[in-house]
PDB file of N, CA and C in Angstrom:
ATOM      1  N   UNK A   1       1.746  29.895 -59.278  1.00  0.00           N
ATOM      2  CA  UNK A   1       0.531  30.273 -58.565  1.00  0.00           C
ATOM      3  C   UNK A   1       0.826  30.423 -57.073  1.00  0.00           C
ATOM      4  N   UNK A   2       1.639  29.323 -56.287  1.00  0.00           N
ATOM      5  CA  UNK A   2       1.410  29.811 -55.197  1.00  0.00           C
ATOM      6  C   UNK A   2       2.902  30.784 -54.636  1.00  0.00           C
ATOM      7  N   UNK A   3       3.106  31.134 -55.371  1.00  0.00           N
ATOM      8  CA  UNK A   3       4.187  32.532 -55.419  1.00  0.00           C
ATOM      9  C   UNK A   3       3.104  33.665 -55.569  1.00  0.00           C
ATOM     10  N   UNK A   4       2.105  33.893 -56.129  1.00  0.00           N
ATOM     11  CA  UNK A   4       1.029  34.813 -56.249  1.00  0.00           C
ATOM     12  C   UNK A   4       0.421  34.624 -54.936  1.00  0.00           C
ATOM     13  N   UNK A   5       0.074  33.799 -53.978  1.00  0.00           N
ATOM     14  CA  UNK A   5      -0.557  33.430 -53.097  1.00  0.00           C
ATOM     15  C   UNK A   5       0.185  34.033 -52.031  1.00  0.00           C
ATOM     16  N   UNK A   6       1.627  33.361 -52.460  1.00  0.00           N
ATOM     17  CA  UNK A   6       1.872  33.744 -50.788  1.00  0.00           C
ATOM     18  C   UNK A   6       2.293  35.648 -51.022  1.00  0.00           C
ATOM     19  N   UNK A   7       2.654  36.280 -51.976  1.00  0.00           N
ATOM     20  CA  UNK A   7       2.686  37.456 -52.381  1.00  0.00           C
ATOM     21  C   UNK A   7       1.151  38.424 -51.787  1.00  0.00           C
ATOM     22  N   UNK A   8       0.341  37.619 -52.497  1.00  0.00           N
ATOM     23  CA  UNK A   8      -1.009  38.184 -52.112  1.00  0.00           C
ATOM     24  C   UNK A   8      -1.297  38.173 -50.445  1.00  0.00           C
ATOM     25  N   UNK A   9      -1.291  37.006 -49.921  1.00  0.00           N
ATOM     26  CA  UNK A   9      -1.441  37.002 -48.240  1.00  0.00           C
ATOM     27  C   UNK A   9       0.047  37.793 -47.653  1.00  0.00           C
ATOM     28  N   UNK A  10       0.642  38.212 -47.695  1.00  0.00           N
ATOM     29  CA  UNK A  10       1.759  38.571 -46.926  1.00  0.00           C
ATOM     30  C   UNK A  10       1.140  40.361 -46.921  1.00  0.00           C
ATOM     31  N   UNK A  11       0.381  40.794 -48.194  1.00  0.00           N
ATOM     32  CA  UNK A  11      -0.128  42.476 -48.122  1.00  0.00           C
ATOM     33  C   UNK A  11      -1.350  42.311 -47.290  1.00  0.00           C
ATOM     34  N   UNK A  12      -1.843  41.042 -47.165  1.00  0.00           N
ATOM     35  CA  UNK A  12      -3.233  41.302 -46.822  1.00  0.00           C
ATOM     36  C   UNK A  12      -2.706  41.079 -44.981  1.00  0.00           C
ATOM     37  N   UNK A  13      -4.138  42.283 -44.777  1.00  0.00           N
ATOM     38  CA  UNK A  13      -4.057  42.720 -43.011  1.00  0.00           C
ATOM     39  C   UNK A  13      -5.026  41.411 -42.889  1.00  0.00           C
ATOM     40  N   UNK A  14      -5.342  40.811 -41.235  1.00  0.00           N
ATOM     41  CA  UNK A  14      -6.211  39.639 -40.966  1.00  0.00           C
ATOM     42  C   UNK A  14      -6.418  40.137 -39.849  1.00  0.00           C
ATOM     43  N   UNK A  15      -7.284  39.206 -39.247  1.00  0.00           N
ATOM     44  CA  UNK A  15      -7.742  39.020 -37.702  1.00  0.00           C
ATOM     45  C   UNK A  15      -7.998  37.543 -37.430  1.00  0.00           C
ATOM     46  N   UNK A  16      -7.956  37.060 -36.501  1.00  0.00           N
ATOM     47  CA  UNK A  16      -7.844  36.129 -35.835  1.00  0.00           C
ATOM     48  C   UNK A  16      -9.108  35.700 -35.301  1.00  0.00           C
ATOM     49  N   UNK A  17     -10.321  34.880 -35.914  1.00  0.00           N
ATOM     50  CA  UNK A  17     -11.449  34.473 -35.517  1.00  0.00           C
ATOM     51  C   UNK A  17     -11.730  33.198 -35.298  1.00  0.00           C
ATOM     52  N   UNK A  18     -12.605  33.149 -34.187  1.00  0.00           N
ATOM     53  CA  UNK A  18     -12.859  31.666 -33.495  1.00  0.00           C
ATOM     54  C   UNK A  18     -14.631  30.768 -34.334  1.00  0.00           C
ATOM     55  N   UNK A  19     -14.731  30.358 -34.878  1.00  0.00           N
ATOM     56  CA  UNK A  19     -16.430  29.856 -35.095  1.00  0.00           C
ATOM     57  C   UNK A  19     -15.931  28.564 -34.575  1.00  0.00           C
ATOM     58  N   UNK A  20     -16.967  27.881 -34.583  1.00  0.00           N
ATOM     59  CA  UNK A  20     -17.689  26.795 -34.148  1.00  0.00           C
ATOM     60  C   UNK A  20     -18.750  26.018 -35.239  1.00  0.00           C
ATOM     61  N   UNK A  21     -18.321  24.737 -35.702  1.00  0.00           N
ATOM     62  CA  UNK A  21     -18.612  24.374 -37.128  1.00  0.00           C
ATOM     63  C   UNK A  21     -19.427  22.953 -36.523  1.00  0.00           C
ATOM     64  N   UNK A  22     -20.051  22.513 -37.157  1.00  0.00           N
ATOM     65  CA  UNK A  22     -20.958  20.961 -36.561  1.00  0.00           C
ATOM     66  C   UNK A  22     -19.793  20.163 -37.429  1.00  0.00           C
ATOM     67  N   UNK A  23     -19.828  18.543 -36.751  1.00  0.00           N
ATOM     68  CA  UNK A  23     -18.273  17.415 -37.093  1.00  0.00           C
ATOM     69  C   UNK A  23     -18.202  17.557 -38.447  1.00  0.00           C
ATOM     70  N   UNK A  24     -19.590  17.249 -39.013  1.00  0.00           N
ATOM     71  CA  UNK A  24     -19.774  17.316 -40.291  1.00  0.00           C
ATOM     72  C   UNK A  24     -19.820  18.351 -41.334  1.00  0.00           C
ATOM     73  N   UNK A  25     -19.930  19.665 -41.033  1.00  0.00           N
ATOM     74  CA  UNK A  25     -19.200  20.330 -41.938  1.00  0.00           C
ATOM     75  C   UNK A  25     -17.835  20.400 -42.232  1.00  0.00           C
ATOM     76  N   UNK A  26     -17.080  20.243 -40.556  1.00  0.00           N
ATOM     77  CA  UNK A  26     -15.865  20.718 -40.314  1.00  0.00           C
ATOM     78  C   UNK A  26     -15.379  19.281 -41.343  1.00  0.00           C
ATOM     79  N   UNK A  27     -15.827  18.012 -41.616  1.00  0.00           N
ATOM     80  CA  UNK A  27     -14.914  17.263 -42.005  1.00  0.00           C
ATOM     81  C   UNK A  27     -15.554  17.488 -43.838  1.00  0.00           C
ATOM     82  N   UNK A  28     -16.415  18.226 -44.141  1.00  0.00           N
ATOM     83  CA  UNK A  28     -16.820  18.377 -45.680  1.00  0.00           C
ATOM     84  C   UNK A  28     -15.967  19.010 -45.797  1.00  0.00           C
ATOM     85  N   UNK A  29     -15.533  20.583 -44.761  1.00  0.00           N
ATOM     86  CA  UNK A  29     -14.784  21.502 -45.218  1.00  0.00           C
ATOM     87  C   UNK A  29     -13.113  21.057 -45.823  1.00  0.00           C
ATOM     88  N   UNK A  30     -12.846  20.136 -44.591  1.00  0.00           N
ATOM     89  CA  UNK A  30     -11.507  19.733 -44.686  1.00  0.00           C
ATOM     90  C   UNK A  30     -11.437  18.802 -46.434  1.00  0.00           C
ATOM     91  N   UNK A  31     -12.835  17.930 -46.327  1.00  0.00           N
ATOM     92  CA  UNK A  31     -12.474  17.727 -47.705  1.00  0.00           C
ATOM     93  C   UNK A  31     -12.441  18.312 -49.249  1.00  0.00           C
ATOM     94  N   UNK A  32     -12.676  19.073 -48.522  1.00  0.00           N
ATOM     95  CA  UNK A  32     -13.053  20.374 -49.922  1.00  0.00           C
ATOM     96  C   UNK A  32     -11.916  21.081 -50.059  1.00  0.00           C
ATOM     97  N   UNK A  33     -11.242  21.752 -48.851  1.00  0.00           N
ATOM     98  CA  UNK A  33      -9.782  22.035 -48.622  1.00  0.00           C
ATOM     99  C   UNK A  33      -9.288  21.079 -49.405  1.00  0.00           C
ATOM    100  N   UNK A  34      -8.599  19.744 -49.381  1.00  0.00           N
ATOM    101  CA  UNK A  34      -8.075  18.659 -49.778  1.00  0.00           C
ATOM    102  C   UNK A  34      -8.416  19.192 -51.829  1.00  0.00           C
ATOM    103  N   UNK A  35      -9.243  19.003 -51.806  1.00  0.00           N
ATOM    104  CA  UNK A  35      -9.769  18.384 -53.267  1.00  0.00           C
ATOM    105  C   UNK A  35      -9.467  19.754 -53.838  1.00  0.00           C
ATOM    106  N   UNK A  36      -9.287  21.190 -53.473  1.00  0.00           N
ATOM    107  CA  UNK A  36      -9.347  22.357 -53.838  1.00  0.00           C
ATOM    108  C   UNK A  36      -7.643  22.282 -53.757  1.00  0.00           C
ATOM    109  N   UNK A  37      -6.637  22.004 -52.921  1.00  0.00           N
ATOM    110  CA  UNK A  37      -5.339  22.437 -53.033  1.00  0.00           C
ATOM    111  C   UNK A  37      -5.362  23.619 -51.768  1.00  0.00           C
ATOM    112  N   UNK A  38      -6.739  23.808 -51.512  1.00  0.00           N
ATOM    113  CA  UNK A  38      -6.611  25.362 -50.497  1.00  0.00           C
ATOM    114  C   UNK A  38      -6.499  25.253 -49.257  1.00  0.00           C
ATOM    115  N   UNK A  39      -6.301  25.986 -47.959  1.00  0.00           N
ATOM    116  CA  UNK A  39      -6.474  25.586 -47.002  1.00  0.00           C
ATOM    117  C   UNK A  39      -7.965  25.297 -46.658  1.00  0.00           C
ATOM    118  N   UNK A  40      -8.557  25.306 -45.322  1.00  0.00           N
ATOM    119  CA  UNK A  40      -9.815  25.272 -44.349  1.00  0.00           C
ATOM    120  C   UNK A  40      -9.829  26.640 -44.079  1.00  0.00           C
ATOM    121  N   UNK A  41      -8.820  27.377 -43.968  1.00  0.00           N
ATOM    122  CA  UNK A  41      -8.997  29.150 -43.399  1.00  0.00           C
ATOM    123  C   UNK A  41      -8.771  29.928 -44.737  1.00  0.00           C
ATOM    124  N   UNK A  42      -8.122  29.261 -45.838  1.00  0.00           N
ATOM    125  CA  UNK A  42      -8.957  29.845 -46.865  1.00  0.00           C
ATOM    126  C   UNK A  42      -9.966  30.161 -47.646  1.00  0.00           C
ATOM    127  N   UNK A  43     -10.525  28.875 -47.281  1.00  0.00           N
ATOM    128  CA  UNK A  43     -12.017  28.730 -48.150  1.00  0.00           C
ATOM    129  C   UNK A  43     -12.936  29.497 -46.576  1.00  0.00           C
ATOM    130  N   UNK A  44     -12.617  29.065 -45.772  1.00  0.00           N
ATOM    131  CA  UNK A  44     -13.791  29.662 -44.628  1.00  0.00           C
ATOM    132  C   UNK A  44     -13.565  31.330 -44.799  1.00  0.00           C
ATOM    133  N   UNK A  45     -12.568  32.149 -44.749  1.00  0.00           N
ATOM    134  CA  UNK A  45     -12.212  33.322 -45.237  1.00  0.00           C
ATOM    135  C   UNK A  45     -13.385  33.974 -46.251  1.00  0.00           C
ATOM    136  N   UNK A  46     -13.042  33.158 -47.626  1.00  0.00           N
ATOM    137  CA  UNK A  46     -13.128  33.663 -48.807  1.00  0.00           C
ATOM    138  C   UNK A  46     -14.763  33.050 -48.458  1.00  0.00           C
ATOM    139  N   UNK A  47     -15.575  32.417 -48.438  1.00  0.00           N
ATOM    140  CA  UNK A  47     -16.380  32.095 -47.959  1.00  0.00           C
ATOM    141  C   UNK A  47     -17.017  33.832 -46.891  1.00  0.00           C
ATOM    142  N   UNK A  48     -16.922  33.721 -46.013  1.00  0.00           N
ATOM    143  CA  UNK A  48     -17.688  34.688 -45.219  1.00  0.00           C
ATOM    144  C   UNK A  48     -17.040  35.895 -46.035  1.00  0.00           C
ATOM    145  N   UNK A  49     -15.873  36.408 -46.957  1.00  0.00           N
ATOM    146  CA  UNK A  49     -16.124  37.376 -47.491  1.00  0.00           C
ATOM    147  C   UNK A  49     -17.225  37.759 -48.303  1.00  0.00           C
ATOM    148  N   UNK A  50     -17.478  36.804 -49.175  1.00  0.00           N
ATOM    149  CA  UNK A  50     -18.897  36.658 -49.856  1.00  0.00           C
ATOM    150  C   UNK A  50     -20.165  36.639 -49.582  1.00  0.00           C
ATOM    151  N   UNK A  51     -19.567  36.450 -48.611  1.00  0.00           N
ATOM    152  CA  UNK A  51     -21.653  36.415 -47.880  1.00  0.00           C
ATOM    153  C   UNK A  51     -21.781  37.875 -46.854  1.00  0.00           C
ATOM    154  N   UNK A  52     -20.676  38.342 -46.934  1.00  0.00           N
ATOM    155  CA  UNK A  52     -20.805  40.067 -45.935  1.00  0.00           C
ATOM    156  C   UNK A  52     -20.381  40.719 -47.065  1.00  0.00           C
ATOM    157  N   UNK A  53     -19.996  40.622 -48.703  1.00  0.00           N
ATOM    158  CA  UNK A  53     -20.476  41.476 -49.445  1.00  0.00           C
ATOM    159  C   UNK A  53     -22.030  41.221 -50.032  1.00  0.00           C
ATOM    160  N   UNK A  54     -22.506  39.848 -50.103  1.00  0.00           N
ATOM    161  CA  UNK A  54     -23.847  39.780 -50.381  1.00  0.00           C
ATOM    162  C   UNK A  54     -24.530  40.454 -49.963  1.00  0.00           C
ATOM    163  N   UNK A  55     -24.382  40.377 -48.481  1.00  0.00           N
ATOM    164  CA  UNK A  55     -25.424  41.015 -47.395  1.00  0.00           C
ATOM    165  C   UNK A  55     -25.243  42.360 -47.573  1.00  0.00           C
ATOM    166  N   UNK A  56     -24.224  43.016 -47.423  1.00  0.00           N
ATOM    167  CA  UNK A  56     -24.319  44.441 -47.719  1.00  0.00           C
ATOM    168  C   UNK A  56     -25.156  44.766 -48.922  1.00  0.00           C
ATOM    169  N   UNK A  57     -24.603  44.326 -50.165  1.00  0.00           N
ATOM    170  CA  UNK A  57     -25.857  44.648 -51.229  1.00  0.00           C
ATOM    171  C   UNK A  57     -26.738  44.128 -51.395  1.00  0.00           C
ATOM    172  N   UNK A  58     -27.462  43.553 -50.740  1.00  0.00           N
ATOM    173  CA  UNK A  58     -28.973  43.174 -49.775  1.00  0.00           C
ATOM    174  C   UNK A  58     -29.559  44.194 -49.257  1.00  0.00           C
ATOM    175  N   UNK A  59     -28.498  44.665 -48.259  1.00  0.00           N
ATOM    176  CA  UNK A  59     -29.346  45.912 -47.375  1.00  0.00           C
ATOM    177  C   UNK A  59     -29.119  46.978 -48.054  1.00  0.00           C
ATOM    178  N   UNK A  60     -28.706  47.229 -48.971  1.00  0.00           N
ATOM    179  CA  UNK A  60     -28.299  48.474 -49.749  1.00  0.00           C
ATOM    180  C   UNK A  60     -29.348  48.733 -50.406  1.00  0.00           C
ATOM    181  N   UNK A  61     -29.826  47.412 -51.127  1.00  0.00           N
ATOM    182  CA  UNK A  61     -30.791  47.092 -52.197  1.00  0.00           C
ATOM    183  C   UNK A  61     -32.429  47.842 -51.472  1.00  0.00           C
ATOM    184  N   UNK A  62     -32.241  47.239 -50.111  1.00  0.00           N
ATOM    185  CA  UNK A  62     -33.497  47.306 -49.180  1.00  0.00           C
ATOM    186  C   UNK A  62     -33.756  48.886 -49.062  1.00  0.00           C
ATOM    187  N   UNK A  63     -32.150  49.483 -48.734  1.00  0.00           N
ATOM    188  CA  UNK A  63     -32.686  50.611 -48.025  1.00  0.00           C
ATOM    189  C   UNK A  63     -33.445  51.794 -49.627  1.00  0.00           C
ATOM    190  N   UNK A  64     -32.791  51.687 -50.512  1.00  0.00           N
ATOM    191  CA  UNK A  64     -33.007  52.367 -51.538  1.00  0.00           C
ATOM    192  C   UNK A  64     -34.623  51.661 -52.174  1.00  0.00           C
ATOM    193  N   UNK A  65     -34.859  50.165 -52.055  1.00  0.00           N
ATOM    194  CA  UNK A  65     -36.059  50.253 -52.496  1.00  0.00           C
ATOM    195  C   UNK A  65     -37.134  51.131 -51.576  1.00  0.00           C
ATOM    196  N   UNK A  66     -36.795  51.218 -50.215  1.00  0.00           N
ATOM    197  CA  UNK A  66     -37.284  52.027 -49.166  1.00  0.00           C
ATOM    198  C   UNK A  66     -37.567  53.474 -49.585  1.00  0.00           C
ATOM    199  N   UNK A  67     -36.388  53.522 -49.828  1.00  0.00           N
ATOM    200  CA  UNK A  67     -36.613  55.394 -50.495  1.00  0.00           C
ATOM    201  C   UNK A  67     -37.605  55.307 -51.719  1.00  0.00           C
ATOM    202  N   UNK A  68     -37.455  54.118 -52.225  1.00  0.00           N
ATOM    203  CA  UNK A  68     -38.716  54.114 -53.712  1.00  0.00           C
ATOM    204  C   UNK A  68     -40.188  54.232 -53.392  1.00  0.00           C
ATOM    205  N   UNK A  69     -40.081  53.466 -52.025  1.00  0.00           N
ATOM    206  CA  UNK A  69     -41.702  53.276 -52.280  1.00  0.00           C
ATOM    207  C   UNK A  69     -42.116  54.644 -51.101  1.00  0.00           C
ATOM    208  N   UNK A  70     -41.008  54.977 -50.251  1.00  0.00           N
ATOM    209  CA  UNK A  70     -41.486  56.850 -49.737  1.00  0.00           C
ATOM    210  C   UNK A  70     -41.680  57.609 -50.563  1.00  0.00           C
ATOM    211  N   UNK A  71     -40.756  57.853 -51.825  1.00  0.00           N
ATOM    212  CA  UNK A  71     -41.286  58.702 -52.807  1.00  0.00           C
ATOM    213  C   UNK A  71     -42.377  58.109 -53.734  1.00  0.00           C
ATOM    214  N   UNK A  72     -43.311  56.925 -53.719  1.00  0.00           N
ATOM    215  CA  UNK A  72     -44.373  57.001 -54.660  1.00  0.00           C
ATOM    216  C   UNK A  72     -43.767  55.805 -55.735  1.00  0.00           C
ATOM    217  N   UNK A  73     -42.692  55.227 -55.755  1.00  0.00           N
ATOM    218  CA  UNK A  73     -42.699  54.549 -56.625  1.00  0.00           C
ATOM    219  C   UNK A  73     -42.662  53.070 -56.600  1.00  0.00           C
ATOM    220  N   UNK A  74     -43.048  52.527 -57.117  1.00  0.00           N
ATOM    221  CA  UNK A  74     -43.343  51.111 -56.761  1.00  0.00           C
ATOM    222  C   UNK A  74     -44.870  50.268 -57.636  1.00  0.00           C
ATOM    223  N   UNK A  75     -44.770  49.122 -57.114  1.00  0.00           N
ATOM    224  CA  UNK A  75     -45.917  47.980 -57.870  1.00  0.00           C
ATOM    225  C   UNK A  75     -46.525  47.482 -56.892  1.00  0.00           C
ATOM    226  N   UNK A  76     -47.357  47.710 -57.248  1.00  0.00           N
ATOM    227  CA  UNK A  76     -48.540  46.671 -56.083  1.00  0.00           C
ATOM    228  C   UNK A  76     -48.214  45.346 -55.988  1.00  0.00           C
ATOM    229  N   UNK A  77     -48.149  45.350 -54.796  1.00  0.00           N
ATOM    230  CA  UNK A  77     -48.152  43.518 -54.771  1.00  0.00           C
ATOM    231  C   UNK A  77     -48.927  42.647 -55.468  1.00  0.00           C
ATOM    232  N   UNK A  78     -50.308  43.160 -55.455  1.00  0.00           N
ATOM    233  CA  UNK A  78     -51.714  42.484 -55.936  1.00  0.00           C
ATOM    234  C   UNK A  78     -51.528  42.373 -57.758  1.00  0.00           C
ATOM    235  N   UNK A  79     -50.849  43.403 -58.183  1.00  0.00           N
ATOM    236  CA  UNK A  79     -50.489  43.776 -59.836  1.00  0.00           C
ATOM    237  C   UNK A  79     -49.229  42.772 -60.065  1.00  0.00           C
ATOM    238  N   UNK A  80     -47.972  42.559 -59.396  1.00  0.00           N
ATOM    239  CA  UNK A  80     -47.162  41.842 -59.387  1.00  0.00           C
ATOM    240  C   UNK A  80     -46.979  40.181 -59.030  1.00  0.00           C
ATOM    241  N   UNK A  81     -48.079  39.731 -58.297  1.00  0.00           N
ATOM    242  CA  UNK A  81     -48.696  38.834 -58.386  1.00  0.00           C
ATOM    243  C   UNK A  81     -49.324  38.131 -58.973  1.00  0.00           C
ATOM    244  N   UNK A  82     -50.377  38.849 -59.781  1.00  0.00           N
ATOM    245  CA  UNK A  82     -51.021  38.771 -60.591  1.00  0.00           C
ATOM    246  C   UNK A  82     -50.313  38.297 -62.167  1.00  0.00           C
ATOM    247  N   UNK A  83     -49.377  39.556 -62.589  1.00  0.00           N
ATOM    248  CA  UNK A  83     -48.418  39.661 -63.483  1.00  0.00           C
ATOM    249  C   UNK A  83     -47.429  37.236 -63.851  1.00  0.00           C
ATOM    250  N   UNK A  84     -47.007  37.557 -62.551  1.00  0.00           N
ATOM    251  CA  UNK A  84     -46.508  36.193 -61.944  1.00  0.00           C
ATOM    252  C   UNK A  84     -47.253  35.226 -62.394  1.00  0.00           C
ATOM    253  N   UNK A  85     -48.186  35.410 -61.889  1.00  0.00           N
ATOM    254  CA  UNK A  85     -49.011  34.057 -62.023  1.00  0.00           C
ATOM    255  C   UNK A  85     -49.682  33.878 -63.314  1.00  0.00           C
ATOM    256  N   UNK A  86     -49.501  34.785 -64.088  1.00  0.00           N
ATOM    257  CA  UNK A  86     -50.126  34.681 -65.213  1.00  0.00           C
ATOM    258  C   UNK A  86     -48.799  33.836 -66.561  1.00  0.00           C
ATOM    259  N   UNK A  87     -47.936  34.285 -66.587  1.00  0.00           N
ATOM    260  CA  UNK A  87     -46.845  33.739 -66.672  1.00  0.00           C
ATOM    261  C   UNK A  87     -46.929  32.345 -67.580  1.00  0.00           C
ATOM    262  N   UNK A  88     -46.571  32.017 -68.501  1.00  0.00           N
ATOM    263  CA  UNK A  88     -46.854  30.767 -69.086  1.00  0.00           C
ATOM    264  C   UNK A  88     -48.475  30.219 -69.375  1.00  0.00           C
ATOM    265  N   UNK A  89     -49.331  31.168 -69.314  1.00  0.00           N
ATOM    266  CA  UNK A  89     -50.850  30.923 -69.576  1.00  0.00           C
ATOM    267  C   UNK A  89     -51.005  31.508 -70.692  1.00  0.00           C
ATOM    268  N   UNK A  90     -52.446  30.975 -71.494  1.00  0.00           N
ATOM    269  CA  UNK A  90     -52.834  31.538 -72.369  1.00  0.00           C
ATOM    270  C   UNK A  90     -53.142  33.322 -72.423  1.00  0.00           C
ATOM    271  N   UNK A  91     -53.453  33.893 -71.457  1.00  0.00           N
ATOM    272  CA  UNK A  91     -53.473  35.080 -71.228  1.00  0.00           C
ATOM    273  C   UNK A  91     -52.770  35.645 -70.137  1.00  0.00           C
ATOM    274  N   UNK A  92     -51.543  35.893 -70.910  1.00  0.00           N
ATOM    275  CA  UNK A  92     -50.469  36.251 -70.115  1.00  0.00           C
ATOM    276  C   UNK A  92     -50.375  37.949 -70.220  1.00  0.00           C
ATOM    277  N   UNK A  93     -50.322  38.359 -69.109  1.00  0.00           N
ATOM    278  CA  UNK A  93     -50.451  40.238 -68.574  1.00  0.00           C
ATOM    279  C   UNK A  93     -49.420  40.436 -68.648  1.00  0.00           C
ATOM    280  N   UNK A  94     -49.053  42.135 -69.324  1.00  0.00           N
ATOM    281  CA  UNK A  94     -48.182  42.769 -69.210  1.00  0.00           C
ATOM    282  C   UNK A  94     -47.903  43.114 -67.792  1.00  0.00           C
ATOM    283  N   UNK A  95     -46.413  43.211 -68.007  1.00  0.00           N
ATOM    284  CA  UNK A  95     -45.992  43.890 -66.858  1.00  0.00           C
ATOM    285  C   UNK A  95     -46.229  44.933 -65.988  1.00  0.00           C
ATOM    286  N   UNK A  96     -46.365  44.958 -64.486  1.00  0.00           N
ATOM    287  CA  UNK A  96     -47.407  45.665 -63.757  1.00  0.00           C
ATOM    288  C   UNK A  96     -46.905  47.007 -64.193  1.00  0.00           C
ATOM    289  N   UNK A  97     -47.498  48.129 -64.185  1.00  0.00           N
ATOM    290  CA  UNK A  97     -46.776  49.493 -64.293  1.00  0.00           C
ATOM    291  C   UNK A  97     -46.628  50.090 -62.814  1.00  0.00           C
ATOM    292  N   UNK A  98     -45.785  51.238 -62.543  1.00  0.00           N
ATOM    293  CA  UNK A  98     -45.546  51.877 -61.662  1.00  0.00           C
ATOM    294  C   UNK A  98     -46.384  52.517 -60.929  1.00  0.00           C
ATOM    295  N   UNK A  99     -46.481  52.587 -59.267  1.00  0.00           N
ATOM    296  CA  UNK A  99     -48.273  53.217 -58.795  1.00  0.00           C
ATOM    297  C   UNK A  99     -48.266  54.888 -59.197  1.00  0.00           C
ATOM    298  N   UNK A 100     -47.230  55.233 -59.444  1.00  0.00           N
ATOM    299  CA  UNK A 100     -47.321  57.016 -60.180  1.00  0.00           C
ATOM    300  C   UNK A 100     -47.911  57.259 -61.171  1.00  0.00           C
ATOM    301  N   UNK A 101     -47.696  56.009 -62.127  1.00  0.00           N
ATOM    302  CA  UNK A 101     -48.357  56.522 -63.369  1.00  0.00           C
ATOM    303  C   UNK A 101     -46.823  57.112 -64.438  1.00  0.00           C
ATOM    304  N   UNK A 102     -45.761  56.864 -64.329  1.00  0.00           N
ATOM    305  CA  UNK A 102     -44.951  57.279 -64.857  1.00  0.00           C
ATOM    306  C   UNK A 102     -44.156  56.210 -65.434  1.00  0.00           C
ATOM    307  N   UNK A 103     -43.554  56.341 -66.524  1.00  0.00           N
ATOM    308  CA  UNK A 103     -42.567  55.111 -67.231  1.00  0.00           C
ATOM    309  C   UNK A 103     -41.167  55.159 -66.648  1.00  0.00           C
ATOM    310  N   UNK A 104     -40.508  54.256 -66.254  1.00  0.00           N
ATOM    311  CA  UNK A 104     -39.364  54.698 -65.443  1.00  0.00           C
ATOM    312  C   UNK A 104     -38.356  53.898 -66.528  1.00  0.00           C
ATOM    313  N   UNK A 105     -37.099  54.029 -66.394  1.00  0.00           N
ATOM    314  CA  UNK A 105     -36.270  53.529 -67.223  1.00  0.00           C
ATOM    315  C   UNK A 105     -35.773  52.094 -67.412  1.00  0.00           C
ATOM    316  N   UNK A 106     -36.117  51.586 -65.898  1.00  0.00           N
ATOM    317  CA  UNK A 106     -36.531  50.490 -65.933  1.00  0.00           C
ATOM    318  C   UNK A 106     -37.304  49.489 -66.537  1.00  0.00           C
ATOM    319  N   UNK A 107     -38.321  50.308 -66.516  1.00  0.00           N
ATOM    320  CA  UNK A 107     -39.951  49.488 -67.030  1.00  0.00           C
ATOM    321  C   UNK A 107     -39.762  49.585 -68.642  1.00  0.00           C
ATOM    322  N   UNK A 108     -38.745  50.109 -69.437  1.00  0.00           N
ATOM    323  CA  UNK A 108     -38.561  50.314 -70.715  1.00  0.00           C
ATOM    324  C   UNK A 108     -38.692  48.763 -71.289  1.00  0.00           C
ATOM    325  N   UNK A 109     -39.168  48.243 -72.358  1.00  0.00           N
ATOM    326  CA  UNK A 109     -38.903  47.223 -73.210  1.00  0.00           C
ATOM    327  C   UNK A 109     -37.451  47.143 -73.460  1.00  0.00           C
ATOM    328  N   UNK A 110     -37.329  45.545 -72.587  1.00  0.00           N
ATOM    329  CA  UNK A 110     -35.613  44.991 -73.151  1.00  0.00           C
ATOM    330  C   UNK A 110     -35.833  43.790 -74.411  1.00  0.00           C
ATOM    331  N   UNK A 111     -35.014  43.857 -75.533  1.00  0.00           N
ATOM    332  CA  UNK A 111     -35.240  42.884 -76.095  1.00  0.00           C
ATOM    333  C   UNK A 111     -34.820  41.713 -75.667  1.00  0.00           C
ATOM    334  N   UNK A 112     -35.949  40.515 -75.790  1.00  0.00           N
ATOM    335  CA  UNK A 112     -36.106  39.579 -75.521  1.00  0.00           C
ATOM    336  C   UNK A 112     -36.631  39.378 -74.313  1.00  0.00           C
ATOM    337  N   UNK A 113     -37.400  40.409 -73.768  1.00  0.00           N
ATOM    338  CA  UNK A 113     -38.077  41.032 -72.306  1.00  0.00           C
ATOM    339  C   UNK A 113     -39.393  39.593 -72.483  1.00  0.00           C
ATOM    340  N   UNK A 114     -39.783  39.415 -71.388  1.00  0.00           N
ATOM    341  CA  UNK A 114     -40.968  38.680 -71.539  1.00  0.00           C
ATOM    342  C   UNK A 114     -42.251  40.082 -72.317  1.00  0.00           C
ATOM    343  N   UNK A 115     -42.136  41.155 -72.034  1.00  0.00           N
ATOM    344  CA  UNK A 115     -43.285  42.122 -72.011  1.00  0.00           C
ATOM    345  C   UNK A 115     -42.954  42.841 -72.909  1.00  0.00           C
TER     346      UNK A 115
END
C-alpha cells in the first residue's frame, strides 16, 4: 500500500496552503492522523477535496434548479409542504405535481416510492 501512495503522490501536482485550525481540532486532527496511519496534510487535503467537490454540485444543482423554475417547472412550496407534513398520518397526500401541469420523468412511480 504505501508503494501505491508514494507512486500516487509523486504524479500528483500540489500547492502549498496555510489555514489556521482552533488547539482542539488541530490536536483531534493529529489524532485521527495517528489512528488512520495517514498524515494531518493528508486527511486535511482529502478532506477540503470533498467539500469543493460537494460544493460544486451544490451550485450546479442550484443553478439548473434555477433554469427549472424560469422555464415553469417546479412545486409549490405550499403543495410540498403540505405533501411533508402529511407524511406518516392517516391521510397521507400524494405527491405534489408539477406547476405546468405536465408528468415529468421524475415524478414517474418508483417502486417502493412512498406515492
Amino acid at each position: 500500500m504505501s508503494l501505491y501512495y508514494a507512486v500516487f503522490m509523486a504524479n500528483t501536482r500540489s500547492a502549498t496552503l496555510s489555514i489556521r485550525l482552533k488547539s482542539e481540532t488541530k490536536r483531534r486532527l493529529a489524532r485521527l492522523a495517528e489512528a488512520s496511519g495517514r498524515s494531518s496534510n493528508f486527511l486535511i487535503s482529502d478532506a477540503v477535496e470533498s467539500y469543493v467537490a460537494d460544493q460544486e454540485r451544490m451550485l450546479a444543482e442550484m443553478r439548473q434548479a434555477g433554469r427549472q423554475v424560469k422555464s415553469g417547472h417546479y412545486v409549490r412550496h405550499e403543495d410540498m409542504k403540505a405533501w411533508l407534513l402529511s407524511w406518516g398520518t392517516d391521510r397521507e397526500l400524494p405527491p405534489p405535481k408539477c406547476v405546468c401541469g405536465k408528468v415529468h420523468a421524475d415524478e414517474l412511480p418508483r417502486p417502493n416510492s412512498r406515492g
